[in-house]
Protein backbone atom coordinates (compact mmCIF):
# COMPACT_ATOMS: atom_id res chain seq x y z
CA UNK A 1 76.73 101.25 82.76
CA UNK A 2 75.66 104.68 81.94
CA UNK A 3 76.45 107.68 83.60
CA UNK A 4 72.07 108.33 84.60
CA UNK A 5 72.49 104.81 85.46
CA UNK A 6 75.23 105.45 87.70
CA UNK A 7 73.20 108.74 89.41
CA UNK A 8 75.72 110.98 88.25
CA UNK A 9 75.30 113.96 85.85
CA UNK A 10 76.59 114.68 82.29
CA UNK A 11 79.42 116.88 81.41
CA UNK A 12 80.36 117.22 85.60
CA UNK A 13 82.55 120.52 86.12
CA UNK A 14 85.04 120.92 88.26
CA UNK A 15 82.95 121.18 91.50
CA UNK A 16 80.55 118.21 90.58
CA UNK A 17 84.02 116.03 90.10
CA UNK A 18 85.65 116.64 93.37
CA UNK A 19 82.17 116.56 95.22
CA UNK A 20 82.12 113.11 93.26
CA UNK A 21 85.69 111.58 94.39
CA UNK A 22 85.00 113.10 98.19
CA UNK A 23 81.54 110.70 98.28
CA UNK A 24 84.10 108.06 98.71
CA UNK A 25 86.07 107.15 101.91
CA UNK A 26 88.89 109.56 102.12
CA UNK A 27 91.33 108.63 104.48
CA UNK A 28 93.10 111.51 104.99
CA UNK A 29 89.81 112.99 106.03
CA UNK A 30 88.82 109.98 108.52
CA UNK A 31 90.07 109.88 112.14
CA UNK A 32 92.81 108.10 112.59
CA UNK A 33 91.32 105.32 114.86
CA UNK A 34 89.32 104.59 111.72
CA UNK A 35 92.85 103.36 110.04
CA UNK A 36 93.25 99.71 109.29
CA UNK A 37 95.69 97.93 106.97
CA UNK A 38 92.08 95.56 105.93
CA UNK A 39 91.20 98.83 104.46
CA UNK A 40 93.29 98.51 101.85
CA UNK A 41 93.74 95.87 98.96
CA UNK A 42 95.44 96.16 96.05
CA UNK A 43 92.99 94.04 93.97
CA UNK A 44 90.41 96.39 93.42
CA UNK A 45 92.57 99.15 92.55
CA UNK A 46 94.00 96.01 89.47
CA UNK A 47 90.55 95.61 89.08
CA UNK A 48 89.43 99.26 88.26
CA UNK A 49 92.49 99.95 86.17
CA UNK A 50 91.86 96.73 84.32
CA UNK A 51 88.44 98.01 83.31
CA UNK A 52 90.20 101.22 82.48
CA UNK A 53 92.50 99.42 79.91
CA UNK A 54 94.84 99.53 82.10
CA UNK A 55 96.43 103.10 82.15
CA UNK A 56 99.04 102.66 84.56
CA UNK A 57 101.25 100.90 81.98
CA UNK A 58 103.14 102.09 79.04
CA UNK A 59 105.26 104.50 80.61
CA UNK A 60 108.54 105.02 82.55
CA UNK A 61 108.22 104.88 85.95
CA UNK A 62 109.69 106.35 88.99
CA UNK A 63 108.12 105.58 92.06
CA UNK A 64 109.17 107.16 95.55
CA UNK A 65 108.12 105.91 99.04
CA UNK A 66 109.36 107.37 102.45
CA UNK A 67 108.45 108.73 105.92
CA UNK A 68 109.85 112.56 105.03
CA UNK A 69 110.74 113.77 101.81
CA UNK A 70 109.35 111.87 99.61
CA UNK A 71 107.08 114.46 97.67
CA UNK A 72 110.50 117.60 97.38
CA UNK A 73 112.49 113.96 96.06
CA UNK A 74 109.67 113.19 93.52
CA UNK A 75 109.08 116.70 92.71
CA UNK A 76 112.83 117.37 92.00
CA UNK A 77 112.69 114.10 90.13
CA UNK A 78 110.39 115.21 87.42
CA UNK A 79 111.60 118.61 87.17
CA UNK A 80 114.77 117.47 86.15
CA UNK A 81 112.94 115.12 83.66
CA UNK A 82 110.55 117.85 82.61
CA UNK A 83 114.05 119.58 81.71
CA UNK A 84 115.94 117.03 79.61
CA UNK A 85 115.56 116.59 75.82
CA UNK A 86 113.11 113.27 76.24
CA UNK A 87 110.43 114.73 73.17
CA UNK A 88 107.51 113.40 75.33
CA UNK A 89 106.15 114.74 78.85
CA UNK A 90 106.92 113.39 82.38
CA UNK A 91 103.64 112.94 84.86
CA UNK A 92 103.83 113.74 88.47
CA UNK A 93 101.67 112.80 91.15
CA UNK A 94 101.67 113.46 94.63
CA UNK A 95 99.66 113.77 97.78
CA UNK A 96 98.49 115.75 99.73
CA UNK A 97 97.49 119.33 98.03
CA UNK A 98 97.67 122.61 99.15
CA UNK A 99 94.61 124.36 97.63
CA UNK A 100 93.33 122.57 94.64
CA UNK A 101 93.06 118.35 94.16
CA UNK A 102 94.67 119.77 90.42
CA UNK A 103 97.64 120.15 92.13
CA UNK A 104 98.53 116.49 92.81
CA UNK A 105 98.22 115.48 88.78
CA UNK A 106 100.96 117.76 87.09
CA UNK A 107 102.61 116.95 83.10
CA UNK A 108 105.60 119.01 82.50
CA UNK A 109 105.20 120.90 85.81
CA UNK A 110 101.77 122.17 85.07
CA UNK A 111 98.94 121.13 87.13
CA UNK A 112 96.13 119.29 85.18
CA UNK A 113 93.40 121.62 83.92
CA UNK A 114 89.91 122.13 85.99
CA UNK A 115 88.10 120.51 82.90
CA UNK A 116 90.62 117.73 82.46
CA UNK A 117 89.81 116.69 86.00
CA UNK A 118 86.29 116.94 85.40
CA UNK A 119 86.11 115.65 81.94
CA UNK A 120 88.55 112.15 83.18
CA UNK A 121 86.38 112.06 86.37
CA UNK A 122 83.15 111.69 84.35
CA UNK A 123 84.77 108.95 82.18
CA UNK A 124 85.77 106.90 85.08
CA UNK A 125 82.26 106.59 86.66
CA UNK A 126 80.85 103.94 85.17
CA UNK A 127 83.79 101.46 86.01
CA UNK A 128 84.71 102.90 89.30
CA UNK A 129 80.18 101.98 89.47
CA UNK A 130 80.64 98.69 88.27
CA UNK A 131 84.08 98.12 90.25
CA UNK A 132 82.15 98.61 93.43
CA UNK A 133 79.10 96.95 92.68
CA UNK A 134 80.88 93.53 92.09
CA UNK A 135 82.21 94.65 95.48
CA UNK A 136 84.39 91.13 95.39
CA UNK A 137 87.53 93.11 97.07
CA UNK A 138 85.92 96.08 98.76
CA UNK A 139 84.85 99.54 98.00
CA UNK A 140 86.91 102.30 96.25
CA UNK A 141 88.87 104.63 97.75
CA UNK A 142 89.06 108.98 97.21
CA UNK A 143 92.75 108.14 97.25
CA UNK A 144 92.36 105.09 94.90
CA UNK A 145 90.42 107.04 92.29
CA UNK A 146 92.46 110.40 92.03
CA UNK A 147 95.62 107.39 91.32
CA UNK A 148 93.48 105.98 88.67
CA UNK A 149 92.86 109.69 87.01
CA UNK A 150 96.61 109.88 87.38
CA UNK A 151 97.00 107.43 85.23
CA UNK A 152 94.38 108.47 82.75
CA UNK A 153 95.88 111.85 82.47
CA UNK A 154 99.37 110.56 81.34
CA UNK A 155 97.87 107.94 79.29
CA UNK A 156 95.98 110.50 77.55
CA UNK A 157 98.97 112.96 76.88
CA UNK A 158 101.28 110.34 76.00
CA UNK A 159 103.91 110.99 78.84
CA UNK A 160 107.24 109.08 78.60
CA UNK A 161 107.51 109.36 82.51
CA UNK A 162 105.44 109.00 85.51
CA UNK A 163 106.85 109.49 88.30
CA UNK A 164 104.36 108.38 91.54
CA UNK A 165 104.63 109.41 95.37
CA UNK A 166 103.57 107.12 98.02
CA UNK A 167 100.27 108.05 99.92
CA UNK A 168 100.68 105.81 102.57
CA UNK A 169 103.18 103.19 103.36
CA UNK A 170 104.06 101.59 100.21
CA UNK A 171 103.00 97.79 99.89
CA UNK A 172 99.16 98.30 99.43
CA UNK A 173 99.15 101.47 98.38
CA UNK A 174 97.33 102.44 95.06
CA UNK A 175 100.33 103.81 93.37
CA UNK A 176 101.88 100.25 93.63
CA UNK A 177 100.23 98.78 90.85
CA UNK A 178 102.87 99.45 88.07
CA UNK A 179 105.03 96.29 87.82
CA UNK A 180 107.65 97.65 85.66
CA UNK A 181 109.86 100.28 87.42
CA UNK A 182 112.74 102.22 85.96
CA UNK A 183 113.97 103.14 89.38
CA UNK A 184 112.37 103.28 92.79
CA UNK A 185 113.38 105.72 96.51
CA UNK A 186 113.32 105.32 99.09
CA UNK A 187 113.80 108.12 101.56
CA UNK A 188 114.26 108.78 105.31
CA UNK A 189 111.94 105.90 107.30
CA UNK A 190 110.87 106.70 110.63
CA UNK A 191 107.80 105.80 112.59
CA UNK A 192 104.43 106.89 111.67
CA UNK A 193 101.12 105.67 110.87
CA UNK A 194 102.10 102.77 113.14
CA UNK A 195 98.14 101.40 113.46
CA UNK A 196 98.50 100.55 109.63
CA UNK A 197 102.13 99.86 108.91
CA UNK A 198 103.92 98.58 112.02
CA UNK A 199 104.93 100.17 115.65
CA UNK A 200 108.85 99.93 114.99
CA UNK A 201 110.75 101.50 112.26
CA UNK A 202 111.85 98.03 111.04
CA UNK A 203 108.55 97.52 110.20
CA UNK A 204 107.01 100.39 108.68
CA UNK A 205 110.73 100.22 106.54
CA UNK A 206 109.41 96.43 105.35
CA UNK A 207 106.11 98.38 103.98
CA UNK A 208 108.00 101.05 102.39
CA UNK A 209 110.70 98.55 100.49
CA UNK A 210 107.91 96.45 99.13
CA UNK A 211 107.87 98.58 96.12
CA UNK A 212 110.68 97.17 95.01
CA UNK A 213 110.50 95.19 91.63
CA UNK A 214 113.23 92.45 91.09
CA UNK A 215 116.67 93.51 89.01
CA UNK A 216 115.05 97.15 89.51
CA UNK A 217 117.59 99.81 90.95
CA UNK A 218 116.82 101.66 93.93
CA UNK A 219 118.24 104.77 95.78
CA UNK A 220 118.35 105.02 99.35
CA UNK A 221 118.32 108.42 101.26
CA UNK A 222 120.41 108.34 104.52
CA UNK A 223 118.61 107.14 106.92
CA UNK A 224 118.29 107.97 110.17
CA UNK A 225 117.65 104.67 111.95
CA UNK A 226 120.06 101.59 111.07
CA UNK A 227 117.37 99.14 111.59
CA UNK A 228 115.71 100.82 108.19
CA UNK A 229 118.51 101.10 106.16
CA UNK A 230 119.15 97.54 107.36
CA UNK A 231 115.86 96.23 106.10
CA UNK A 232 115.67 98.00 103.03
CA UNK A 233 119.71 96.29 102.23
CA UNK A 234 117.94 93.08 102.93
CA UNK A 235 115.51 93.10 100.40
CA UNK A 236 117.24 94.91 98.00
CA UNK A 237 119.53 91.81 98.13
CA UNK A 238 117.03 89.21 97.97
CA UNK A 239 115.25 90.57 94.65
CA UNK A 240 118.82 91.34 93.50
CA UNK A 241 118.00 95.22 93.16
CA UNK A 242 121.46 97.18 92.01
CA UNK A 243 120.96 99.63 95.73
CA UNK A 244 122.94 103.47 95.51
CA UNK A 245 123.24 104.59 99.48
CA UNK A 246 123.12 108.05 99.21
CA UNK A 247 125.67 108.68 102.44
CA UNK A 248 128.08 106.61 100.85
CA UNK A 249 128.23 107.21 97.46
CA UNK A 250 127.35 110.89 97.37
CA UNK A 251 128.46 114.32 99.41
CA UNK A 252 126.90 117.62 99.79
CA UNK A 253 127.87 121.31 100.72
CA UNK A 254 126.05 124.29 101.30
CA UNK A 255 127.71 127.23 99.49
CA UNK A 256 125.76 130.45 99.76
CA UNK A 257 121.78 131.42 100.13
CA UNK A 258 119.81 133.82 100.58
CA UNK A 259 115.82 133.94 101.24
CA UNK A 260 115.25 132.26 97.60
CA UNK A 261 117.26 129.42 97.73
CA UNK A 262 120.77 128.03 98.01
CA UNK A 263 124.02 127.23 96.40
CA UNK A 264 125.57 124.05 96.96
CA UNK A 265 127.94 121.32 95.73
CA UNK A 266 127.26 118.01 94.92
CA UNK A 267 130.16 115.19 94.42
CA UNK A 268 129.55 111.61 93.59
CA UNK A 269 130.16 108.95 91.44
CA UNK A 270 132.36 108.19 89.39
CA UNK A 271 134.50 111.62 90.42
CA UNK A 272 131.80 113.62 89.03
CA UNK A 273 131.21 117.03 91.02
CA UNK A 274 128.14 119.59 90.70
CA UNK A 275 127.57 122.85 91.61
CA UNK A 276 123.70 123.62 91.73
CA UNK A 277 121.00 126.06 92.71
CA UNK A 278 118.18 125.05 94.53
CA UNK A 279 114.95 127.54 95.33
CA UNK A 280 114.39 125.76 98.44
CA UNK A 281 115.91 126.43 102.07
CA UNK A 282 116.94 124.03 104.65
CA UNK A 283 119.45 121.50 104.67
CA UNK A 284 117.27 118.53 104.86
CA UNK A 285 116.28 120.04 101.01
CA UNK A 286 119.76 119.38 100.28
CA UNK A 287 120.05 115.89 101.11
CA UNK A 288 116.39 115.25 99.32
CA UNK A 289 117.98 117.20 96.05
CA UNK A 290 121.08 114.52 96.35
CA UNK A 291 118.70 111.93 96.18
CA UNK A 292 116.67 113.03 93.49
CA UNK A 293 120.33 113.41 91.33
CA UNK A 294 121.24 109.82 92.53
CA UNK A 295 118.15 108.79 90.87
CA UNK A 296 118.68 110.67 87.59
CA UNK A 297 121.85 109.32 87.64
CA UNK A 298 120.80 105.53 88.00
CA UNK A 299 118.59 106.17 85.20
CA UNK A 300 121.29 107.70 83.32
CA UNK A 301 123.32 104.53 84.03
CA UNK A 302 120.09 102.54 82.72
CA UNK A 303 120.10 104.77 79.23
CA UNK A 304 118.05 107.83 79.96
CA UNK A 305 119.32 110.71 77.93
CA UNK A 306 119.46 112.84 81.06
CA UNK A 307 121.95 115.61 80.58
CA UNK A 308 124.34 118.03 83.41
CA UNK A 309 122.31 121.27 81.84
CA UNK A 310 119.02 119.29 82.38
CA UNK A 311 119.51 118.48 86.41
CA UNK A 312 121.17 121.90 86.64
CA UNK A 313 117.90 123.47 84.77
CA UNK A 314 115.50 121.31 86.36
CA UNK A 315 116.46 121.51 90.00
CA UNK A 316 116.79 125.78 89.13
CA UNK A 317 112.97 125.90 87.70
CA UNK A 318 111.61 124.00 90.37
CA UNK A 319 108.47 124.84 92.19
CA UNK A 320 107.27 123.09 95.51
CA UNK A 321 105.61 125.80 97.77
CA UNK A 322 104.30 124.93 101.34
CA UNK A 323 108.05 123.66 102.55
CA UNK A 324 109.96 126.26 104.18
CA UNK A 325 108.37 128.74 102.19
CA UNK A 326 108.78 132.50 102.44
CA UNK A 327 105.73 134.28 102.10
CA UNK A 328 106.59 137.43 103.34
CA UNK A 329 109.50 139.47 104.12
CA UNK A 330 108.62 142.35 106.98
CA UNK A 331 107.99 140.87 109.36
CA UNK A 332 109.21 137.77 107.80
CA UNK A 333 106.60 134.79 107.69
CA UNK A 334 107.79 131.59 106.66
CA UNK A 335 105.92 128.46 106.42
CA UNK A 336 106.61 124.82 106.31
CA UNK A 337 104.59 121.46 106.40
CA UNK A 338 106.55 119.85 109.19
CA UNK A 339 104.06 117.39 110.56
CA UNK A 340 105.80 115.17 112.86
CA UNK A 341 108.91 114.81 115.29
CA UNK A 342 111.74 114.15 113.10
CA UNK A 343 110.12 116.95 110.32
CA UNK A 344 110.17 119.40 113.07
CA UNK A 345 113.63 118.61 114.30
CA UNK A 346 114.92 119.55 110.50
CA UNK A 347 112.82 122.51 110.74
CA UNK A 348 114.32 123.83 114.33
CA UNK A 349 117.86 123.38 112.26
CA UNK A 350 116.94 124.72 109.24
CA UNK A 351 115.22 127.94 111.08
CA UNK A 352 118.34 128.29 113.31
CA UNK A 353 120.81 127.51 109.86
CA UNK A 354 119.19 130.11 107.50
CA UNK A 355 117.57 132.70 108.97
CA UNK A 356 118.41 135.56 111.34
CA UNK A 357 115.98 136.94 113.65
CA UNK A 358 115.20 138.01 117.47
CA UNK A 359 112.66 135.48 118.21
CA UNK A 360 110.29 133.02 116.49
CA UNK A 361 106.55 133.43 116.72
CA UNK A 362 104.97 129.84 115.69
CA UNK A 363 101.78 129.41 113.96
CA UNK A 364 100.70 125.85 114.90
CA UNK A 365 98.04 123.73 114.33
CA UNK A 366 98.21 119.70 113.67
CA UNK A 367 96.27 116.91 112.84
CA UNK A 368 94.70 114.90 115.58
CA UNK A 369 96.52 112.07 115.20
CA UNK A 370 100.23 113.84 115.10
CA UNK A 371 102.00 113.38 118.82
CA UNK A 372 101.77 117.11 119.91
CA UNK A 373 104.11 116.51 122.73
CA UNK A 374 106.99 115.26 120.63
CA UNK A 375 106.56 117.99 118.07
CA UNK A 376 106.14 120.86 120.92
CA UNK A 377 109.68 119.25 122.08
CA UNK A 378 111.69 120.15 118.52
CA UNK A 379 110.15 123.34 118.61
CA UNK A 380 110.04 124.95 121.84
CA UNK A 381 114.10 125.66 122.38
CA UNK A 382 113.52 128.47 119.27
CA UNK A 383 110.01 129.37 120.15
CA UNK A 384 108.76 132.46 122.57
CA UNK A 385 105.11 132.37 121.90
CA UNK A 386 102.95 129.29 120.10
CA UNK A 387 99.72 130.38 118.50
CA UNK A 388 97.98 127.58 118.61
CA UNK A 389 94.97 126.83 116.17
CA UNK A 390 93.36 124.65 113.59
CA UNK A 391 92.55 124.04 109.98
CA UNK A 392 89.58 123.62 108.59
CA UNK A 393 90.62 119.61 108.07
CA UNK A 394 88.05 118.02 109.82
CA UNK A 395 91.05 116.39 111.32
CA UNK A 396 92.34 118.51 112.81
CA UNK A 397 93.42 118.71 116.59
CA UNK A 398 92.33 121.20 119.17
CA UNK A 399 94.38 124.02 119.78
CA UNK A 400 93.65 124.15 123.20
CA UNK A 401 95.76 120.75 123.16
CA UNK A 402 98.33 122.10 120.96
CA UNK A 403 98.97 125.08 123.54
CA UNK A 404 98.98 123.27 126.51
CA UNK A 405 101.79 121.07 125.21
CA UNK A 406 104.21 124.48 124.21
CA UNK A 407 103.43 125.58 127.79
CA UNK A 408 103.95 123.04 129.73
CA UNK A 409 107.60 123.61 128.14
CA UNK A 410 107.70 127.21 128.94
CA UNK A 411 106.33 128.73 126.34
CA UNK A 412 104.45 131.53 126.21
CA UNK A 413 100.85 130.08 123.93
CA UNK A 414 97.57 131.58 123.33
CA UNK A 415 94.81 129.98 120.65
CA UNK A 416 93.08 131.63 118.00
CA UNK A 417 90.15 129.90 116.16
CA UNK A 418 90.88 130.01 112.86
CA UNK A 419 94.63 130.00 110.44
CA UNK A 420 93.69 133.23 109.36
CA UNK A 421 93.02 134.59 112.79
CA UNK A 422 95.90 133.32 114.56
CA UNK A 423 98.39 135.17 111.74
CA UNK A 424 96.68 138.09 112.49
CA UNK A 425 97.96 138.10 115.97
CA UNK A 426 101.01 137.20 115.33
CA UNK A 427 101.87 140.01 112.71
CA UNK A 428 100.58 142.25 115.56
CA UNK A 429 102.77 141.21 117.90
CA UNK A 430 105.96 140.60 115.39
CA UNK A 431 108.91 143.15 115.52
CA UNK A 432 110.44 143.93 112.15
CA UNK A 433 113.80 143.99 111.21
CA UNK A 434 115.60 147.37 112.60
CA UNK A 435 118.06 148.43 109.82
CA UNK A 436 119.12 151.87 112.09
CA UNK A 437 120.92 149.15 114.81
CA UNK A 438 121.09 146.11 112.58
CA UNK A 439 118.95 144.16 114.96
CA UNK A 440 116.87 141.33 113.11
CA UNK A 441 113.31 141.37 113.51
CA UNK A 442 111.37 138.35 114.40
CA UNK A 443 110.29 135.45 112.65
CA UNK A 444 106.78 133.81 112.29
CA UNK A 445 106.92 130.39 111.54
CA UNK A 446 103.76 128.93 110.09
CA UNK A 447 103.84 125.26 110.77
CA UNK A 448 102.19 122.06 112.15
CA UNK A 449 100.73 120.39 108.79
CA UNK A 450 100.24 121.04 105.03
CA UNK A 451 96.75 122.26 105.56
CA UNK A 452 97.11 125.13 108.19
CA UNK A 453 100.21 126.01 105.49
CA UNK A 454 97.74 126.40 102.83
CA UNK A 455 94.96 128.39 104.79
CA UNK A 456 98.46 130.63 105.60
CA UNK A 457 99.39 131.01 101.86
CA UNK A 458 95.53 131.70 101.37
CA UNK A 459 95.74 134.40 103.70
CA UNK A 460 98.95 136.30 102.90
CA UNK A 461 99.22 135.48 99.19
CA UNK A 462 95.87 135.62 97.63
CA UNK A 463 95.52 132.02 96.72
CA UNK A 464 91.61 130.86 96.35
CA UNK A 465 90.98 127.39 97.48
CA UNK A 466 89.64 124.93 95.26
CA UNK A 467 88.57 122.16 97.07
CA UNK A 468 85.80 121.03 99.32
């Protein structure tokens, strides 16, 4: 099937391509009530990749599924794999992005071009066109087709590693299509997306471990809830998976910091003990960087020529903006993509941890289908005004719900309409640090989801959006 055939023009730029993969269903654009596990199947995502020559194959592949974490664990995994003396190139992909769908294909820790996109886009048309005119197992998804340009793109440049990020879940998502794993995460498992994957953490744990591959080592983070690490144990044992628990085999210690990162120390097995500099804050980044080593280190065991300098250079060179990010200094805005309870618990204790300052200004928005209550809970006790507002995500929740819930705690909460607007206000009302009396100033605290982070880092740094 031709590309006229299809209703699609030659040589598509980069607008014409993302227009293209957004005229599908894009779940993380649909309300939430639209969610349904029948949504998704697994055989038409086989299907397209078969009539792609199957591109998924052919490489090593690390694939990471979790509640939190999971994209700092798979970024830190391929940075240290970008570092180490391989001779070929290690793929990352990851969901969501910040300003530019570019941003969730990388090779080497560069994003994929603009014309790549566009030019791989184009050449997938005709079978993604033929895929869902057979129509046997459903139609393709926005989600389904930027995992099948994934795989494209690191077919095309000949990567030696892929490492893959969960979307959603873990048993029918699209990145769960590669049978042959050299290692696969799992980190912290708590309850989320509960209409698709289960309403107990046992549950949505069951959906997570099904990317396990028999004889195929996996690396769990600490969890937080037993009955997780408890099903994840289980069927680690029954497809006799060689399992690393991170809080057993590994320990961690924050050294120094300062507002570009930290120091810490990192001892596991066999004896072996680190010292390493991360350019991330917050100690939940510390126990994600211990699980990225853990993996390096299972692949080590497995023969990977993974060396000390390369997790030492790769963890050092790493760049993952959006997650406790400091975009300015006076008054100091920091911003962070905590979109739930337990991500906004580790935020409260990372703020409190790592910063100084009088009192914390938030800049919130969520999506609709986040519990704004629970959230509003974890960050109230460091909060004396909530901003509240929205994204332009078209799901997005209301900030007239989002203030209600900080005030009903006692917080002082006002809305703006717009990101953009609502930083505005709080810069206004921010004190800055007082060197004379060596009082801190106050801290704003972008936060509340991944997209009112990027319209922040739009704002304050500059950054053009990309995307529709």
């Amino acid at each position: 099937m031709s590309l006229a055939e299809c209703g699609v023009a030659l040589d598509m730029n980069y607008r014409q391509a993302t227009d293209y993969i957004l005229s599908f269903t894009d779940w993380e654009r649909e309300p939430a009530q639209a969610f349904a596990a029948a949504n998704f199947d697994l055989r038409r995502v086989h299907s397209l990749l078969a009539r792609l020559g199957n591109p998924q194959r052919g490489r090593q592949t690390v694939h990471i599924a979790g509640s939190k974490g999971k994209g700092s664990v798979a970024a830190m995994i391929a940075s240290i794999l970008g570092a180490a003396p391989t001779g070929r190139g290690t793929g990352l992909y990851t969901s969501p992005h910040l300003h530019s769908f570019c941003e969730r294909i990388a090779l080497d820790g560069q994003s994929i071009a603009e014309e790549d996109f566009a030019r791989l886009t184009e050449s997938l048309v005709p079978a993604a066109a033929a895929e869902n005119g057979d129509g046997r197992f459903g139609q393709l998804t926005t989600f389904e087709l930027l995992t099948a340009l994934a795989f494209l793109y690191f077919r095309e440049r000949d990567a030696q590693w892929q490492v893959l990020e969960v979307g959603l879940g873990g048993r029918l998502d699209a990145t769960n299509v590669v049978d042959d794993k050299a290692v696969c995460v799992i980190t912290p498992v708590s309850l989320e997306h509960a209409a698709i994957l289960g309403d107990t953490v046992e549950k949505i744990a069951t959906e997570k471990a099904a990317i396990l591959r028999p004889g195929t080592a996996v690396v769990m983070a600490p969890q937080p809830y037993a009955g997780a690490a408890a099903v994840i144990r289980r069927r680690a044992v029954e497809l006799r998976c060689p399992l690393v628990d991170v809080a057993e085999a590994y320990s961690w210690q924050r050294l120094d910091w300062d507002l570009t990162g930290q120091r810490f120390r990192l001892e596991g097995p066999p004896g072996r003990q680190r010292r390493l500099w991360l350019p991330l804050q917050g100690g939940h980044q510390l126990e994600n960087a211990t699980t990225a080593v853990a993996a390096v280190d299972a692949l080590s065991e497995g023969g990977a020529a993974i060396t000390e300098q390369a997790i030492g250079d790769g963890l050092r060179r790493l760049r993952w903006p959006g997650r406790l990010e400091v975009l300015q200094e006076q008054p100091l805005v920091v911003a962070d993509g905590a979109h739930n309870e337990d991500s906004a618990r580790r935020l409260r204790q990372a703020l409190r941890d790592y910063f100084s300052f009088d009192r914390a200004i938030l800049v919130i928005g969520v999506s609709g289908d986040k519990t704004i209550a629970a959230i509003a809970q974890e960050l109230a006790p460091i909060a004396r005004q909530a901003i509240a507002t929205r994204s332009q995500h078209p799901r997005a929740a209301q900030p007239e719900a989002v203030a209600a819930a900080f005030a009903a705690l006692g917080v002082a909460s006002e809305t703006r309409p717009t990101v953009a607007a609502a930083l505005e206000r709080a810069l206004a009302s921010a004190g800055p640090f007082d060197f004379a009396q060596g009082r801190p100033g106050d801290l704003i605290c972008v936060v509340g989801s991944l997209f009112v982070v990027a319209e922040a880092r739009e704002r304050l740094l500059g950054v053009a959006a990309r995307t529709a």
